[in-house]
N, C-alpha and C. Protein backbone atom coordinates (compact mmCIF):
# COMPACT_ATOMS: atom_id res chain seq x y z
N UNK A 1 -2.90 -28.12 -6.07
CA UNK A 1 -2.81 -26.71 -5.75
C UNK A 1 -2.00 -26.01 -6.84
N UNK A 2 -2.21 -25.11 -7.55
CA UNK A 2 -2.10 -24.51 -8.31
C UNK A 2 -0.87 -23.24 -7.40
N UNK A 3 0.16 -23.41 -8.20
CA UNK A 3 1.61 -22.01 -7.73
C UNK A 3 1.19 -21.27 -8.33
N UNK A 4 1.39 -19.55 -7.58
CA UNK A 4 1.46 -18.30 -8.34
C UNK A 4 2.74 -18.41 -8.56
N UNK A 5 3.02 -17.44 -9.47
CA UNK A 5 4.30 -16.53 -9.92
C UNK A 5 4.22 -15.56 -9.63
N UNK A 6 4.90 -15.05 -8.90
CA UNK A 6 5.00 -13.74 -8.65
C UNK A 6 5.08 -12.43 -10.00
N UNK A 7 4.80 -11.57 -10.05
CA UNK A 7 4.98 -10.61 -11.56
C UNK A 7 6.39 -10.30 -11.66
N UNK A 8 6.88 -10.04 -12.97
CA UNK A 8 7.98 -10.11 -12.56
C UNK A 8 8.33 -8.81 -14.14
N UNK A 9 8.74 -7.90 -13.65
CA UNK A 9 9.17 -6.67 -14.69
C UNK A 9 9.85 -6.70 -15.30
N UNK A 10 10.09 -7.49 -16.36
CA UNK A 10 11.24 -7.35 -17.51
C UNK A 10 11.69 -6.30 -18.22
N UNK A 11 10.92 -5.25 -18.31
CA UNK A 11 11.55 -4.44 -19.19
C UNK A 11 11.61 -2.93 -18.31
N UNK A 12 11.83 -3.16 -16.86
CA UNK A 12 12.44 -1.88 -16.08
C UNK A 12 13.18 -1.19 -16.44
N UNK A 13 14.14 -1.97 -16.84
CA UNK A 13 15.39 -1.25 -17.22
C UNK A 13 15.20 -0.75 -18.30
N UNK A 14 14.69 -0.88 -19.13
CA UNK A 14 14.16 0.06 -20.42
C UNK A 14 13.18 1.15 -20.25
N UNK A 15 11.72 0.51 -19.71
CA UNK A 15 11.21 2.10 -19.14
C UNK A 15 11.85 3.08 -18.65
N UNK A 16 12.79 2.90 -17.68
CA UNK A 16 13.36 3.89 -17.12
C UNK A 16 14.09 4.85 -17.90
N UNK A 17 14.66 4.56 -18.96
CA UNK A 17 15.49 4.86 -20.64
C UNK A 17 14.39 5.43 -21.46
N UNK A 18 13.29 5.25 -21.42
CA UNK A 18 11.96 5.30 -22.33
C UNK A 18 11.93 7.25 -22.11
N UNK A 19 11.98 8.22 -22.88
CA UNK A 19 10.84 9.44 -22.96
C UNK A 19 9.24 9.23 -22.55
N UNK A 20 8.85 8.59 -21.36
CA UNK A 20 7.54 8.56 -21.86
C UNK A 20 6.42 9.86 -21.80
N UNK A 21 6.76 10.80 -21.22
CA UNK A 21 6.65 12.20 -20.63
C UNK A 21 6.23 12.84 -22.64
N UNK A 22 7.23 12.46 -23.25
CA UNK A 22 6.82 13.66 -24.41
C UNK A 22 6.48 12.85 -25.95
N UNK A 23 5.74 11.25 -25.30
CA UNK A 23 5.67 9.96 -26.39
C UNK A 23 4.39 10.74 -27.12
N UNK A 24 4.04 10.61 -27.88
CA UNK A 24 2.84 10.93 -28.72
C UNK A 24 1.66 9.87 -28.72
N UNK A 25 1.21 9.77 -27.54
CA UNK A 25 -0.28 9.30 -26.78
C UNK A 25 -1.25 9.22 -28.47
N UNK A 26 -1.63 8.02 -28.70
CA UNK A 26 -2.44 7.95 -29.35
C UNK A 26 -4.09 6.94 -29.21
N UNK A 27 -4.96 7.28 -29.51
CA UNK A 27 -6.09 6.28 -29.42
C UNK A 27 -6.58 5.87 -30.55
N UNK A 28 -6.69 4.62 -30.76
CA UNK A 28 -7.39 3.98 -31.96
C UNK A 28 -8.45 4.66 -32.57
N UNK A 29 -9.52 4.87 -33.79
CA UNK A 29 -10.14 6.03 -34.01
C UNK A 29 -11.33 4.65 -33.98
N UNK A 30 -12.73 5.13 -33.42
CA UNK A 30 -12.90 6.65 -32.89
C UNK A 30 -12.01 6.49 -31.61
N UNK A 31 -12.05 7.68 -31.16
CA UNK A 31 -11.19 8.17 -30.13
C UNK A 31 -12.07 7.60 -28.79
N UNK A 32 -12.73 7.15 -28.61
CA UNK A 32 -13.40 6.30 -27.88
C UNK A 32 -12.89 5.35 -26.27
N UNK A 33 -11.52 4.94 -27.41
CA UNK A 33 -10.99 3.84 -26.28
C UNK A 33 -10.83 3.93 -25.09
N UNK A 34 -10.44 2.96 -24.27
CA UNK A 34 -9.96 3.62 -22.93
C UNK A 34 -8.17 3.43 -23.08
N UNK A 35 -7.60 2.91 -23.79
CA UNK A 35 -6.12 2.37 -24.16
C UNK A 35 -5.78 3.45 -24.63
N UNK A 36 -4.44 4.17 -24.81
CA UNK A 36 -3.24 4.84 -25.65
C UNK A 36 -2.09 4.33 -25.83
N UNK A 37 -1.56 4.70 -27.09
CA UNK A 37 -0.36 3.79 -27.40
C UNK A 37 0.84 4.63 -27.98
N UNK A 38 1.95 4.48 -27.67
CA UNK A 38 2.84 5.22 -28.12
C UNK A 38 3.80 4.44 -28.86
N UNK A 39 4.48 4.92 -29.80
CA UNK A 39 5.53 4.45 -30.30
C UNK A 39 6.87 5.24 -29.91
N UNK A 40 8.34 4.22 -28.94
CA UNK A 40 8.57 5.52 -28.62
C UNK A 40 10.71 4.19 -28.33
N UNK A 41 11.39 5.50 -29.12
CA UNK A 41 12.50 4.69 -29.06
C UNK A 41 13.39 5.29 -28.42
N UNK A 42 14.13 3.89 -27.83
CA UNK A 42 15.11 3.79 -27.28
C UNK A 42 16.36 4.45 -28.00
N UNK A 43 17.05 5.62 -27.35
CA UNK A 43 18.53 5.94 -28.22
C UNK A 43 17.89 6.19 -29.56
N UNK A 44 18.66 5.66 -30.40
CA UNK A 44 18.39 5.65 -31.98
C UNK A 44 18.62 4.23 -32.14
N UNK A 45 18.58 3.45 -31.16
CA UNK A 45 18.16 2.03 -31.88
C UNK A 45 16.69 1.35 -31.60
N UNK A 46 16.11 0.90 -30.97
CA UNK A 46 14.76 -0.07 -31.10
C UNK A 46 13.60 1.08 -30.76
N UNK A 47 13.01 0.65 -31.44
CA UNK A 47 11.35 1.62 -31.23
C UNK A 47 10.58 0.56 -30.58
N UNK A 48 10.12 0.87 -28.87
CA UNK A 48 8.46 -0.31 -28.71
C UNK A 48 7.45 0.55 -28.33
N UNK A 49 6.42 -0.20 -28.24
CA UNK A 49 5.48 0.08 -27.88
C UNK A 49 4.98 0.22 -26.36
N UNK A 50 4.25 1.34 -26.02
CA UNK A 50 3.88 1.55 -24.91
C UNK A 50 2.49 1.52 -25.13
N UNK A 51 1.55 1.34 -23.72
CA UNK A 51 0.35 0.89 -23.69
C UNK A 51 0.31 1.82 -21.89
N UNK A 52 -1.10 2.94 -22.39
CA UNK A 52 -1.36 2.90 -21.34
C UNK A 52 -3.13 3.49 -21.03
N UNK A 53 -3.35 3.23 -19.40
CA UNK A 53 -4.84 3.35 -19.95
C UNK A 53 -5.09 5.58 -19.99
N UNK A 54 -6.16 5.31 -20.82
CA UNK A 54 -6.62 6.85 -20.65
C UNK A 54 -6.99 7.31 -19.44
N UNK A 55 -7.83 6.66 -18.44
CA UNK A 55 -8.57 7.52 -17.44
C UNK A 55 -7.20 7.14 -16.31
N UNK A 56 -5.94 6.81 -16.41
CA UNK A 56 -4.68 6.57 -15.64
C UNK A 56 -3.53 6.98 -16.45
N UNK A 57 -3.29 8.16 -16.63
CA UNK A 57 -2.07 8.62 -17.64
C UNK A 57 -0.59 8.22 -16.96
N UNK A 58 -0.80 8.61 -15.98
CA UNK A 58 0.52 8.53 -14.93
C UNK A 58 0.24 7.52 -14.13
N UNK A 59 -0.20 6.06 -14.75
CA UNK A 59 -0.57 4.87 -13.89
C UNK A 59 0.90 4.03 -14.55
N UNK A 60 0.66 2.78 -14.55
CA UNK A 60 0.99 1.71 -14.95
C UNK A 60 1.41 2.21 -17.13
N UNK A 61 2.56 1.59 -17.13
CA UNK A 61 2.39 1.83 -18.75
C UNK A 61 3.19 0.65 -18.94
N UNK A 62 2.52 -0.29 -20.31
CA UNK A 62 2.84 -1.81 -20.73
C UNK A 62 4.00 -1.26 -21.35
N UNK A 63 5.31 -2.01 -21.61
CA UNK A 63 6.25 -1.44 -22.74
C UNK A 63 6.41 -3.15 -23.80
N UNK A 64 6.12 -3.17 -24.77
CA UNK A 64 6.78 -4.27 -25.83
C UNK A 64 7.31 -4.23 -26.27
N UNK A 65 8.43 -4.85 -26.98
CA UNK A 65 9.41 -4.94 -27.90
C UNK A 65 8.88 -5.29 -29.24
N UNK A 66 9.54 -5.08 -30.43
CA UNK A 66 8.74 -5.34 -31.52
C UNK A 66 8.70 -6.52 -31.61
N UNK A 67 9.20 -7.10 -31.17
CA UNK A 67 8.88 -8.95 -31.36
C UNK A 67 7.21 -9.37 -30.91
N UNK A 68 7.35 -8.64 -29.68
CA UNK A 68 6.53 -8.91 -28.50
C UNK A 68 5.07 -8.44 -29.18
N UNK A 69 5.27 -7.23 -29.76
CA UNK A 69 4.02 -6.64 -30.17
C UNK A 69 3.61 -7.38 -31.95
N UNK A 70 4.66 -7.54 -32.20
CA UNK A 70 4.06 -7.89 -34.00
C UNK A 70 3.56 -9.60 -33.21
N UNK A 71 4.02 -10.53 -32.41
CA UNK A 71 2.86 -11.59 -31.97
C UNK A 71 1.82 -11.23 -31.20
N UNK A 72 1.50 -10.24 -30.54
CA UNK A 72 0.57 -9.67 -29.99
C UNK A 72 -0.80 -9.20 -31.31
N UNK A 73 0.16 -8.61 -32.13
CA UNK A 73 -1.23 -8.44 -33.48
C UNK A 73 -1.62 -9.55 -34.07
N UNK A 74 -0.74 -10.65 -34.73
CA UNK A 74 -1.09 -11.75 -35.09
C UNK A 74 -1.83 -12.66 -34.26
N UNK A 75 -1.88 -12.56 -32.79
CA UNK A 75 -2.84 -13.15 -32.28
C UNK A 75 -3.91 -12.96 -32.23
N UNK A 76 -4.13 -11.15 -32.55
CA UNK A 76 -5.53 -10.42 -32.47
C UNK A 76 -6.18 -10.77 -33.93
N UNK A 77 -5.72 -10.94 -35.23
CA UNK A 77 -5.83 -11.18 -36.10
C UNK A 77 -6.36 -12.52 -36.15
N UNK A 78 -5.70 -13.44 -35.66
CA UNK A 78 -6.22 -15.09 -35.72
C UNK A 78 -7.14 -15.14 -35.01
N UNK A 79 -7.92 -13.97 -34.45
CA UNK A 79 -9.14 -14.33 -32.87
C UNK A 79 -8.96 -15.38 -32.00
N UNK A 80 -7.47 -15.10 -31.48
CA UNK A 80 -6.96 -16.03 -30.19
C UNK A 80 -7.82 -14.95 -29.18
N UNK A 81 -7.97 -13.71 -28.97
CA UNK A 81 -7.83 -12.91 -27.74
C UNK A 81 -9.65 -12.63 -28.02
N UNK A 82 -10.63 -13.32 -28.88
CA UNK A 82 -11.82 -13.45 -29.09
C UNK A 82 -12.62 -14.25 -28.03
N UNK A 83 -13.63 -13.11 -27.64
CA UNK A 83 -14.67 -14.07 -26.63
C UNK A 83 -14.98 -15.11 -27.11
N UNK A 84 -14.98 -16.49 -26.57
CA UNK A 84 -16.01 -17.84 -26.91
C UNK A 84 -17.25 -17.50 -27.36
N UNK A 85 -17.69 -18.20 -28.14
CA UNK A 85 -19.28 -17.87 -28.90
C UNK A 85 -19.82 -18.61 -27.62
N UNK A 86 -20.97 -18.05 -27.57
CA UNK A 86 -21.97 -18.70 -26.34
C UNK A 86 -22.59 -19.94 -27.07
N UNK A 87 -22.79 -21.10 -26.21
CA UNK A 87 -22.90 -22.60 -26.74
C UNK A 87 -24.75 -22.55 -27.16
């Protein structure tokens, strides 16, 4: 039998600190996507990334740290996050 984990919010305490109200919403070009992404910092020290969907502005918003996000690109880059080729 396979355990869940429950979800568990690590970076609450930072959203809550986050501007996300006046972040500069962007979409990959073409403007197409359903994703927006902000770059948006804490104080005057760390800048992360926010992730949220377009047709849910005031839904759910991902926050990363730059650690979090520069392995997040290198994975997209190596085609870890790539569909399986059909056999």
């Amino acid at each position: 039998m396979i355990e869940e984990n429950p979800a568990v919010d690590d970076k609450s305490g930072v959203r809550d600190r986050l501007d996300l109200r006046s972040a500069r919403w962007r979409r990959l070009r073409p403007a197409t996507g359903t994703v927006e992404f902000a770059f948006v910092t804490d104080g005057d020290t760390t800048t992360y990334v926010a992730l949220r969907r377009v047709c849910d502005p005031e839904g759910t918003v991902l926050v990363f740290t730059p650690s979090e996000w520069d392995a997040f690109l290198a994975g997209a880059r190596d085609g870890e996050f790539d569909l399986p080729e059909a056999l």
